[in-house]
PDB file of N, CA and C in Angstrom:
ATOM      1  N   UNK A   1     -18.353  -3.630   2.935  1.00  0.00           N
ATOM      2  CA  UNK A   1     -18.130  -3.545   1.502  1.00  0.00           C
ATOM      3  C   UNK A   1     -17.200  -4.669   1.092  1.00  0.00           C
ATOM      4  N   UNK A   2     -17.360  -5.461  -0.094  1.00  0.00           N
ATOM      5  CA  UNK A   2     -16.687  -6.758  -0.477  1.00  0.00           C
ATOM      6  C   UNK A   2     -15.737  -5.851  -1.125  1.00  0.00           C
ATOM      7  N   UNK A   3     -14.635  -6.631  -1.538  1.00  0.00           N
ATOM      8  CA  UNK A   3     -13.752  -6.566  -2.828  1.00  0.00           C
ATOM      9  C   UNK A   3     -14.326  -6.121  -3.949  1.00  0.00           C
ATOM     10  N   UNK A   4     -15.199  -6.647  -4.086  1.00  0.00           N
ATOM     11  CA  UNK A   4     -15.929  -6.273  -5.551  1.00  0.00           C
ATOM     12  C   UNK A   4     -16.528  -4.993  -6.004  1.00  0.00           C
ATOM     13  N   UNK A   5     -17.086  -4.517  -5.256  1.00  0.00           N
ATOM     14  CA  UNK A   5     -17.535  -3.676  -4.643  1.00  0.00           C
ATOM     15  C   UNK A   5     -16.640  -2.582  -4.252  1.00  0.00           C
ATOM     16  N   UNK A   6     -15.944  -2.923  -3.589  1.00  0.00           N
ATOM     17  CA  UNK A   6     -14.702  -1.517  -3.557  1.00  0.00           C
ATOM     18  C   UNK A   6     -14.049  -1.147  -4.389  1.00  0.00           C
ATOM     19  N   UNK A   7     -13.388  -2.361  -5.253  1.00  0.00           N
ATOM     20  CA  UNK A   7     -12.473  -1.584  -6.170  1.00  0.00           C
ATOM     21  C   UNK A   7     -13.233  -1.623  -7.805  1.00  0.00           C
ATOM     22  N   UNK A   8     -14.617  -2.146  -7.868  1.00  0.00           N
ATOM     23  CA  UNK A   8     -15.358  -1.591  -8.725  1.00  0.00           C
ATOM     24  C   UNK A   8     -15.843  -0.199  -8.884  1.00  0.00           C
ATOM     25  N   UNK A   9     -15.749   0.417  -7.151  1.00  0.00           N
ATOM     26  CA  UNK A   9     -15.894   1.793  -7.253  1.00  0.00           C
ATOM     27  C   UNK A   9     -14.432   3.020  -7.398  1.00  0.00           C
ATOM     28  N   UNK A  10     -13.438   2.137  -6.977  1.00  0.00           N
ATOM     29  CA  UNK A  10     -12.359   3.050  -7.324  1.00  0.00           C
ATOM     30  C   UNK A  10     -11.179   2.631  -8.495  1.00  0.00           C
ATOM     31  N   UNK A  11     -11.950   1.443  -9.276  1.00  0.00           N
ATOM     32  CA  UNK A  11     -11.858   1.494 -10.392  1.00  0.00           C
ATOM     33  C   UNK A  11     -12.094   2.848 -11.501  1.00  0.00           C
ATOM     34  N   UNK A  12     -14.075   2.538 -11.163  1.00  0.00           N
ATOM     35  CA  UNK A  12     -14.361   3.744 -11.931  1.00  0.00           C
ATOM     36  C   UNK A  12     -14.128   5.424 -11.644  1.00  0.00           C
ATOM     37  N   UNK A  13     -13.652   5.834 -10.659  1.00  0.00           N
ATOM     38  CA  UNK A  13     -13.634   6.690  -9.857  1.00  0.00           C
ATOM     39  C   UNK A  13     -12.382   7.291 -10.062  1.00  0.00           C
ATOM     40  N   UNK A  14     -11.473   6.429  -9.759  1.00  0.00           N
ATOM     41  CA  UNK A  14      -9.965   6.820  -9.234  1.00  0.00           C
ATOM     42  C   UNK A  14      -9.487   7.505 -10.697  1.00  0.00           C
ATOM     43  N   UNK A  15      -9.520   6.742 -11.975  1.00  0.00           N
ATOM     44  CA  UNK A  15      -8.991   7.420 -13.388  1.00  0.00           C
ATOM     45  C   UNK A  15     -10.031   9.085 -13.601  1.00  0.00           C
ATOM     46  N   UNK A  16     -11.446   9.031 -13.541  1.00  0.00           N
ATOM     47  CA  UNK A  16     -11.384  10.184 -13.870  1.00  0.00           C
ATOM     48  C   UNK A  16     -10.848  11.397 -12.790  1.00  0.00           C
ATOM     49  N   UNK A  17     -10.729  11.060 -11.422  1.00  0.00           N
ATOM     50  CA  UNK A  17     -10.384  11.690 -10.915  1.00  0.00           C
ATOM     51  C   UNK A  17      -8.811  12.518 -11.215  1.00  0.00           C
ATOM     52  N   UNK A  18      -8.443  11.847 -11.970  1.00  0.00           N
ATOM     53  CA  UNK A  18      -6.740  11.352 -11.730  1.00  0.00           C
ATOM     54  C   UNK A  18      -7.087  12.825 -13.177  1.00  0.00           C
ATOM     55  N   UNK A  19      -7.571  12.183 -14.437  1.00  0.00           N
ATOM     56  CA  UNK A  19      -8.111  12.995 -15.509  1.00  0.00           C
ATOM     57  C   UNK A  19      -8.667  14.300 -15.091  1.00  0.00           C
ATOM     58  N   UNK A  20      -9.725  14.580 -14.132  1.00  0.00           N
ATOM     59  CA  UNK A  20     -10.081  16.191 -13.904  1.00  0.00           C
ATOM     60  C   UNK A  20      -9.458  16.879 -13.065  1.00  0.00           C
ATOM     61  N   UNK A  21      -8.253  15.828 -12.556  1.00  0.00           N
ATOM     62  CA  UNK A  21      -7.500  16.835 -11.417  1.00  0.00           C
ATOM     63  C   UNK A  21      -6.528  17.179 -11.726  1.00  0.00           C
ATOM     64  N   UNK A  22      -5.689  16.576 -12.823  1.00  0.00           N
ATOM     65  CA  UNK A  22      -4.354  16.502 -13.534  1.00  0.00           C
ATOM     66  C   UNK A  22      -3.257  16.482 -12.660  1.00  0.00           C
ATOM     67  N   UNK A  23      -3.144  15.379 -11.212  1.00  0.00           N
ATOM     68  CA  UNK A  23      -2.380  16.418 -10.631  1.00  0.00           C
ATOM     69  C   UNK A  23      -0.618  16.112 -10.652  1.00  0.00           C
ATOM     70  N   UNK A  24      -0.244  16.558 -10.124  1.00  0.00           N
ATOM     71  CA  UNK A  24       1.694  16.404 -10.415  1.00  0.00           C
ATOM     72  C   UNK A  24       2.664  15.774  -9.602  1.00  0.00           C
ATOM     73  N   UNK A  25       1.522  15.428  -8.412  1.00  0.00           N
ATOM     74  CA  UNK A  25       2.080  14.202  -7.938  1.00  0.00           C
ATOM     75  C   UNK A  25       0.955  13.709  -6.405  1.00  0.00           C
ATOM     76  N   UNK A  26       1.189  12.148  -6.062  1.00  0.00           N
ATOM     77  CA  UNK A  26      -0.033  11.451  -5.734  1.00  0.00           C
ATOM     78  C   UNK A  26       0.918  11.781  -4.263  1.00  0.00           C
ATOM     79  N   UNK A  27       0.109  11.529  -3.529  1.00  0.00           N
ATOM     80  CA  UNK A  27       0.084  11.407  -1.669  1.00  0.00           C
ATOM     81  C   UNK A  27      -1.117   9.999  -1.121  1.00  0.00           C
ATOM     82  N   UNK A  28      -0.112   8.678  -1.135  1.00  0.00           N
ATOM     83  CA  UNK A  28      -1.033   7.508  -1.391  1.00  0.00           C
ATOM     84  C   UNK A  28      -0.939   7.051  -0.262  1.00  0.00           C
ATOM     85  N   UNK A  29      -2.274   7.156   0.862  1.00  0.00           N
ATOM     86  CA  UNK A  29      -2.000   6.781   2.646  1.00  0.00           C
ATOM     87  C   UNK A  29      -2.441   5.125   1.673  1.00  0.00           C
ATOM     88  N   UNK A  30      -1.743   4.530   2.196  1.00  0.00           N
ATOM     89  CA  UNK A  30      -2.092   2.662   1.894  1.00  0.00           C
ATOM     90  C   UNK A  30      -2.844   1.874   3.163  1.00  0.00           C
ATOM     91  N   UNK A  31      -3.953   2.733   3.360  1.00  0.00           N
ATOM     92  CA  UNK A  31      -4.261   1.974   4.717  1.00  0.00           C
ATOM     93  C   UNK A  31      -4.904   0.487   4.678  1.00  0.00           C
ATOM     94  N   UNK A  32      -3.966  -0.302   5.348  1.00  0.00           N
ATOM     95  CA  UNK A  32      -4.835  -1.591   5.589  1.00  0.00           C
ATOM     96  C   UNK A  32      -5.864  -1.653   6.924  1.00  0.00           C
ATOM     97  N   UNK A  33      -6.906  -0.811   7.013  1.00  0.00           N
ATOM     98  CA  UNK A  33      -7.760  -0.766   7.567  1.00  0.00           C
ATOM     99  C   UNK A  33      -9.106  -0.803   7.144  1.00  0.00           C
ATOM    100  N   UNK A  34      -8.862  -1.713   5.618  1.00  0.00           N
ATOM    101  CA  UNK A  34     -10.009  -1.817   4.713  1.00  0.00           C
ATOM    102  C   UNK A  34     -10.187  -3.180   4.755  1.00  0.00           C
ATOM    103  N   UNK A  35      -9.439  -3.994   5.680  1.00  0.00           N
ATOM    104  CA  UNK A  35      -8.951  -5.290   5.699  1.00  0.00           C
ATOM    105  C   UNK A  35     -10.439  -5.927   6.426  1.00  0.00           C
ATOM    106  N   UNK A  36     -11.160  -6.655   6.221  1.00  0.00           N
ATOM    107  CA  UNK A  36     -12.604  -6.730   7.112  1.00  0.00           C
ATOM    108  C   UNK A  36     -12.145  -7.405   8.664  1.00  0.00           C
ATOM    109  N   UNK A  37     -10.980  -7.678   8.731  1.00  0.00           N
ATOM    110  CA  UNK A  37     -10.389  -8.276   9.921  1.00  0.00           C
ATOM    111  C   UNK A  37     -10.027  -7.301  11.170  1.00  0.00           C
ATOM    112  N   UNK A  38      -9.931  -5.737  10.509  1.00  0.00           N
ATOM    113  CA  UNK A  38      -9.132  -4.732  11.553  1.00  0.00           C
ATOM    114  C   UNK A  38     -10.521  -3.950  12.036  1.00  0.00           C
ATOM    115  N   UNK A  39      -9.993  -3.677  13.760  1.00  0.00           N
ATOM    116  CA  UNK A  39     -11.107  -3.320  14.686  1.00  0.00           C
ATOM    117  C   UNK A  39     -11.581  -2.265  14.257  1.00  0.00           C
ATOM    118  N   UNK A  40     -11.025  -1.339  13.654  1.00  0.00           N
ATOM    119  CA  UNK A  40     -11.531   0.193  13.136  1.00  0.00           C
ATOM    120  C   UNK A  40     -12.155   0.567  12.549  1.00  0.00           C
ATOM    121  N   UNK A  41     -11.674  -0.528  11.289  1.00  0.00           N
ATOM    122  CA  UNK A  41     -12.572  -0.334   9.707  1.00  0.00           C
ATOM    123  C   UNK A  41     -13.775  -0.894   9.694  1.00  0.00           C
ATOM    124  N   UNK A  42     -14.402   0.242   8.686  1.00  0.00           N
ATOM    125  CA  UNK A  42     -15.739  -0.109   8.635  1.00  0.00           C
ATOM    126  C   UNK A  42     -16.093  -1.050   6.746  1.00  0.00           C
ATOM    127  N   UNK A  43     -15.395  -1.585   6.543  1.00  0.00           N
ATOM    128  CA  UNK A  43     -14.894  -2.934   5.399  1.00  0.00           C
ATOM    129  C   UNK A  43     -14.722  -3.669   5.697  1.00  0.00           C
ATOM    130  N   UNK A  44     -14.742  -4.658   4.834  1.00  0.00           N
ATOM    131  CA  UNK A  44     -14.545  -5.645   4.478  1.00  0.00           C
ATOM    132  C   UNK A  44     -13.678  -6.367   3.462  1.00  0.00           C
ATOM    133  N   UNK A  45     -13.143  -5.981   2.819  1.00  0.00           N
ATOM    134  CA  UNK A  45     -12.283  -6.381   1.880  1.00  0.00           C
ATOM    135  C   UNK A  45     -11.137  -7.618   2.216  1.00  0.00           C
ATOM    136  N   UNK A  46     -10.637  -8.411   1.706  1.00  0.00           N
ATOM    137  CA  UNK A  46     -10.073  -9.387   1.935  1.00  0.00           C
ATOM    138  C   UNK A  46      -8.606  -8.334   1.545  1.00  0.00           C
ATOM    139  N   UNK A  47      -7.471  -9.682   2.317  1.00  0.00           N
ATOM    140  CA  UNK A  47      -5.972  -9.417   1.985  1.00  0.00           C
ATOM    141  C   UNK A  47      -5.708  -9.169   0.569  1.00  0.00           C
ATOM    142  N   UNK A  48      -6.367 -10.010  -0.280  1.00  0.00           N
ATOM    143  CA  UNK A  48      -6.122  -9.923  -1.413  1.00  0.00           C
ATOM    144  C   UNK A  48      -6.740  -8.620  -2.337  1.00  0.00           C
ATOM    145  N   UNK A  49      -7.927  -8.925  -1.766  1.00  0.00           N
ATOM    146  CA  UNK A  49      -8.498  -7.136  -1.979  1.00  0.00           C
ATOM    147  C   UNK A  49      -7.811  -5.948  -1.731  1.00  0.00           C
ATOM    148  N   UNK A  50      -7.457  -5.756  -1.130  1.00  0.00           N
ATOM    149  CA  UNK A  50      -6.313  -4.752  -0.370  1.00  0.00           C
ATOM    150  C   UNK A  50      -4.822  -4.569  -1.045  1.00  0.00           C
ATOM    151  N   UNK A  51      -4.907  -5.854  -1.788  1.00  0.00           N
ATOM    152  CA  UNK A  51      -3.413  -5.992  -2.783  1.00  0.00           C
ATOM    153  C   UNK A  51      -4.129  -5.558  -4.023  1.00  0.00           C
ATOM    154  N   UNK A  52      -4.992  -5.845  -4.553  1.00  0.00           N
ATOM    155  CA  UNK A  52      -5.550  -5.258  -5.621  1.00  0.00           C
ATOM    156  C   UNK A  52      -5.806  -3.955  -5.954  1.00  0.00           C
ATOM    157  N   UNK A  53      -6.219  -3.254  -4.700  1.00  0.00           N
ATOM    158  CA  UNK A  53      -6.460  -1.608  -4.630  1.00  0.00           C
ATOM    159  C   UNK A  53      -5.168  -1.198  -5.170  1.00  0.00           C
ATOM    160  N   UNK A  54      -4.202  -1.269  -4.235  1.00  0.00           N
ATOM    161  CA  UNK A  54      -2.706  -1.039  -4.417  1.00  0.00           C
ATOM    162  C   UNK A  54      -2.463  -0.980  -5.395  1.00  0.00           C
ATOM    163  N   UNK A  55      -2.469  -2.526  -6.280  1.00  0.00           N
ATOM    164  CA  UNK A  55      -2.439  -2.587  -7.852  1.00  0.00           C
ATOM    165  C   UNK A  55      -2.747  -1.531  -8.541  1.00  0.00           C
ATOM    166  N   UNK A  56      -3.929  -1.238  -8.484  1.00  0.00           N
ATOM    167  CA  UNK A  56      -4.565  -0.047  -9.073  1.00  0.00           C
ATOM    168  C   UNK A  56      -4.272   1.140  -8.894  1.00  0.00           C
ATOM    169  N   UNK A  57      -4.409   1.586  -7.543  1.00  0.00           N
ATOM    170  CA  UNK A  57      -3.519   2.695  -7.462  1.00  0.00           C
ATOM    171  C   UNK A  57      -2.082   2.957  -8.556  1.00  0.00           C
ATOM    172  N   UNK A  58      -1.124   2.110  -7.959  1.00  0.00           N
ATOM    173  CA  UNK A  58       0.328   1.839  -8.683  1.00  0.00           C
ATOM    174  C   UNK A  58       0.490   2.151  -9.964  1.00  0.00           C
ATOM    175  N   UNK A  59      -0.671   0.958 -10.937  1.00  0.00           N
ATOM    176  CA  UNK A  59      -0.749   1.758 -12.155  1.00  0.00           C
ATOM    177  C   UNK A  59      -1.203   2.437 -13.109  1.00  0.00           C
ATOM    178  N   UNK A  60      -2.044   2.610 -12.277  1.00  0.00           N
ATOM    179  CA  UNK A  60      -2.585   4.095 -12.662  1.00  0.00           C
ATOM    180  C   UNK A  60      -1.521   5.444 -12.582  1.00  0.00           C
ATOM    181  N   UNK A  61      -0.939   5.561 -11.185  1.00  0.00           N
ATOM    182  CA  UNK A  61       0.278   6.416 -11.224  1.00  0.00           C
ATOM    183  C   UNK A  61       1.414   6.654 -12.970  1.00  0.00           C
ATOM    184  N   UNK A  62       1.536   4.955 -12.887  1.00  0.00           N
ATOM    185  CA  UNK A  62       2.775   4.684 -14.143  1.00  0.00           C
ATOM    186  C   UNK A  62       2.225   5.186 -15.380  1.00  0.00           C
ATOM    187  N   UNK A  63       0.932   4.984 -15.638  1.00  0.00           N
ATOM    188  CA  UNK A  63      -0.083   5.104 -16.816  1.00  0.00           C
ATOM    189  C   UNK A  63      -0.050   5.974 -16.900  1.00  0.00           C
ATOM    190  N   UNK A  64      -0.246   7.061 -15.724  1.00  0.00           N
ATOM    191  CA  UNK A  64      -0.087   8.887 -16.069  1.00  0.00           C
ATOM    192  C   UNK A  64       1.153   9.154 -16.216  1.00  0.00           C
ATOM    193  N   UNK A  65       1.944   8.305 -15.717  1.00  0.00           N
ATOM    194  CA  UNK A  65       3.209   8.984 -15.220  1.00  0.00           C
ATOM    195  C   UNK A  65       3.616   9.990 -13.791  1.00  0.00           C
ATOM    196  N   UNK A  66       2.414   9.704 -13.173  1.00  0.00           N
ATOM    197  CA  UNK A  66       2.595  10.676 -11.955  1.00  0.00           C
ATOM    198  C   UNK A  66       3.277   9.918 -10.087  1.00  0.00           C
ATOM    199  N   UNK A  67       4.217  10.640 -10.187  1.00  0.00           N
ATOM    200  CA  UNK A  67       5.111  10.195  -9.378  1.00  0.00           C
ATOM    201  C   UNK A  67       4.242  10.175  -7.980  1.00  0.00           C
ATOM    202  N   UNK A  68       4.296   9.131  -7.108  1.00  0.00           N
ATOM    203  CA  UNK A  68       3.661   8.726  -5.691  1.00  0.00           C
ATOM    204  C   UNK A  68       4.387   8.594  -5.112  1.00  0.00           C
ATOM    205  N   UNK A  69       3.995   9.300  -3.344  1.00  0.00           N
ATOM    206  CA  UNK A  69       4.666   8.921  -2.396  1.00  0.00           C
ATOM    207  C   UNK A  69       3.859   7.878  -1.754  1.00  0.00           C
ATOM    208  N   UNK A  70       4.017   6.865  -0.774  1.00  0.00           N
ATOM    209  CA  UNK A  70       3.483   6.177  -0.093  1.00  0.00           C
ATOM    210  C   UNK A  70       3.542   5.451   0.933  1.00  0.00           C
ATOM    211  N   UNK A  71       2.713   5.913   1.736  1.00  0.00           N
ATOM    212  CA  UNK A  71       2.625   5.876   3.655  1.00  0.00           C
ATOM    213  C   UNK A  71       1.786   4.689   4.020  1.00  0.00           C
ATOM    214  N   UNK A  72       2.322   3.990   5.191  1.00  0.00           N
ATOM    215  CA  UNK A  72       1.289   2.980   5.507  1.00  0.00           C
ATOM    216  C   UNK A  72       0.300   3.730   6.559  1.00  0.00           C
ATOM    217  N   UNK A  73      -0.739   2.946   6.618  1.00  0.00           N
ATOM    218  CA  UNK A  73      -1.796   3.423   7.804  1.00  0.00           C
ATOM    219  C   UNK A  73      -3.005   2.190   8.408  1.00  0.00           C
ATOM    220  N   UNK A  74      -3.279   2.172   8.919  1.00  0.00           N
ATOM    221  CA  UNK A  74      -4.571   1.594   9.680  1.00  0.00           C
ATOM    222  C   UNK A  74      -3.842   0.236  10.130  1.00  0.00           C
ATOM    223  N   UNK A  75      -4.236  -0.684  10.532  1.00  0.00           N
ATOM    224  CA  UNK A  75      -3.474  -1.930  10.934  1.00  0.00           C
ATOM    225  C   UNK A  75      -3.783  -2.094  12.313  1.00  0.00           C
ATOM    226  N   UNK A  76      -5.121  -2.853  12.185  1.00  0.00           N
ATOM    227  CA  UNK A  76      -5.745  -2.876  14.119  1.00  0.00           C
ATOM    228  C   UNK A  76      -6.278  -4.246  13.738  1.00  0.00           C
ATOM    229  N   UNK A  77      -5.875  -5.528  13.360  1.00  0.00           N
ATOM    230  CA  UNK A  77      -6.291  -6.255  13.395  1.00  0.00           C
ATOM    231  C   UNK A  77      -5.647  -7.412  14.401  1.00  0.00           C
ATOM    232  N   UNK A  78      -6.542  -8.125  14.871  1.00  0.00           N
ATOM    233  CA  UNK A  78      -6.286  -8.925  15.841  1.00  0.00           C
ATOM    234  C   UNK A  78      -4.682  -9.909  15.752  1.00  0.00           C
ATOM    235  N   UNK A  79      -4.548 -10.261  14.915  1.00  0.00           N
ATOM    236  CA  UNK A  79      -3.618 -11.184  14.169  1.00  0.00           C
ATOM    237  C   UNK A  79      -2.564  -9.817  13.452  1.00  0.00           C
ATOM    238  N   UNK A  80      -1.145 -10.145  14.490  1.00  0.00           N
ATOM    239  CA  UNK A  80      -0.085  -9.101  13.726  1.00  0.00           C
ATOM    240  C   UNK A  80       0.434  -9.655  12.220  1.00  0.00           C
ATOM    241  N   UNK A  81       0.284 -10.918  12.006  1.00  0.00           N
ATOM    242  CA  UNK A  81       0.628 -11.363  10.423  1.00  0.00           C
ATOM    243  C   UNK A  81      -0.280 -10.948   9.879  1.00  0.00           C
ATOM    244  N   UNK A  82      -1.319 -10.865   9.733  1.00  0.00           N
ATOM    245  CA  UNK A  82      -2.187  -9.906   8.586  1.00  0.00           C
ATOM    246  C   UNK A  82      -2.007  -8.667   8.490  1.00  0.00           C
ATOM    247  N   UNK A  83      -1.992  -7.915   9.478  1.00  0.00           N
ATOM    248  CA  UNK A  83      -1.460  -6.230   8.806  1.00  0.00           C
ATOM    249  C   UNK A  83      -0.046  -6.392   8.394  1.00  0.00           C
ATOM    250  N   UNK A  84       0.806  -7.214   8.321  1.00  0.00           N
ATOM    251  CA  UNK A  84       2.386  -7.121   8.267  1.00  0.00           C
ATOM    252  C   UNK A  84       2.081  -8.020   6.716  1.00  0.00           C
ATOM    253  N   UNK A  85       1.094  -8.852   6.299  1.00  0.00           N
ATOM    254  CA  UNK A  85       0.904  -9.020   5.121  1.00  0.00           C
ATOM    255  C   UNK A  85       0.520  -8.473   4.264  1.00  0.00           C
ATOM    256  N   UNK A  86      -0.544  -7.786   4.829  1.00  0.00           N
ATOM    257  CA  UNK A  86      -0.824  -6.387   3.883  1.00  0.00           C
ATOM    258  C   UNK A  86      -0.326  -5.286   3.917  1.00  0.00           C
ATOM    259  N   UNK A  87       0.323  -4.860   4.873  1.00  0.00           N
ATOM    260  CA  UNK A  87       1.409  -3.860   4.370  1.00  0.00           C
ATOM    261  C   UNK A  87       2.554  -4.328   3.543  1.00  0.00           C
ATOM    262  N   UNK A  88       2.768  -5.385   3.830  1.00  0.00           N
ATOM    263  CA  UNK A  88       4.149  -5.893   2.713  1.00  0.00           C
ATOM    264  C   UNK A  88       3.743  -5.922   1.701  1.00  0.00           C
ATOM    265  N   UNK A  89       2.297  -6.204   1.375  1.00  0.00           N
ATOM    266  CA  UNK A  89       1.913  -6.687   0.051  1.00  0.00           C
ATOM    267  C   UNK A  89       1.986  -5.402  -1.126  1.00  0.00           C
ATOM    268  N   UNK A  90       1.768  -4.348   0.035  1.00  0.00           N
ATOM    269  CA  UNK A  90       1.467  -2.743  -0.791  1.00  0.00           C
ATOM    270  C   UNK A  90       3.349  -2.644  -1.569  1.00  0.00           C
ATOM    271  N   UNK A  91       4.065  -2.989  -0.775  1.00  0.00           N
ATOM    272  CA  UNK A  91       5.176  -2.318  -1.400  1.00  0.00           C
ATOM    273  C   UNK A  91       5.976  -4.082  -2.538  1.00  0.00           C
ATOM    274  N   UNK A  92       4.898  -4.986  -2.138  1.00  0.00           N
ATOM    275  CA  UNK A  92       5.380  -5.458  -3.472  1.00  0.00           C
ATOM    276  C   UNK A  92       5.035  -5.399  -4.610  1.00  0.00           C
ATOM    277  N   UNK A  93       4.054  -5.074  -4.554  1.00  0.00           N
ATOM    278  CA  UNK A  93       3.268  -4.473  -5.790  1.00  0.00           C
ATOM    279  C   UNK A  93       4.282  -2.696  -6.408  1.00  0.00           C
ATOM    280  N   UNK A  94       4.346  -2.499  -5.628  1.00  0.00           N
ATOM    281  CA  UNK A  94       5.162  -1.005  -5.891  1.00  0.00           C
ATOM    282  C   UNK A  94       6.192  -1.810  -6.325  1.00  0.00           C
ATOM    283  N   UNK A  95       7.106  -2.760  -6.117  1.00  0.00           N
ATOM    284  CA  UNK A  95       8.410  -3.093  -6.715  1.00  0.00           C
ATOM    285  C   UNK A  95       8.216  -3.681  -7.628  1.00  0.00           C
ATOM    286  N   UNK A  96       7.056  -4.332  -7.853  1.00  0.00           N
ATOM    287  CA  UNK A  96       6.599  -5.191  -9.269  1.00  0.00           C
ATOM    288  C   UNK A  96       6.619  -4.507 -10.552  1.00  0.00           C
ATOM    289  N   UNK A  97       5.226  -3.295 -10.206  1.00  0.00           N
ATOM    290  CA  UNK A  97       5.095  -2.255 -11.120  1.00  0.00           C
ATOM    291  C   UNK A  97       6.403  -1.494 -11.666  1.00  0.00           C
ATOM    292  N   UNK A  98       6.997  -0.756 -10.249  1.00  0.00           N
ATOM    293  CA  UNK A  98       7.807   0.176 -10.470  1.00  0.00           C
ATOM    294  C   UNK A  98       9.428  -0.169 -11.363  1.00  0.00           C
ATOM    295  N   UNK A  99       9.697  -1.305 -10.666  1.00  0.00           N
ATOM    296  CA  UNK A  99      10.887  -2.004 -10.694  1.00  0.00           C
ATOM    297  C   UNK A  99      11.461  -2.327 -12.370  1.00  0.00           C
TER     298      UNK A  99
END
């Protein structure tokens, strides 16, 4: 699955969900195992893709107002600077938004 493609689907997806579930607070696993580089995942998404989800996630949270916790996960890629980029990337986006 490209970038495009992924967060075209949890674009459309993620708000009504957020809308029919109402819920009171998010539990956000941030796995970079969507990364098309890590042995596990079954994606493709680029680094930057993976910063974009995040994005979305993030403010969508602020937009409702619904408070998130958030855990890293997945990170099996060959190269330790790419999961350590995309996990960093998740919580700069959280300090961008949040901050």
């Amino acid at each position: 699955t490209s970038d495009d493609a992924y967060l075209k689907i949890l674009k459309e997806t993620l708000p009504k969900l957020i809308e029919t579930e109402k819920p009171d607070f998010i539990f956000y696993l941030s796995g970079v195992d969507i990364v098309g580089t890590d042995k596990l995942g079954k994606l493709s998404c680029s680094i930057q893709g993976c910063k974009k989800r995040d994005e979305i996630v993030f403010e969508l949270c602020k937009k409702y107002q619904i408070p998130v916790q958030c855990s890293m996960g997945g990170g099996y890629s060959p190269q330790i600077k790419t999961i350590i980029e995309a996990h960093a990337n998740t919580y700069r986006v959280a300090k961008d938004i949040f901050h």
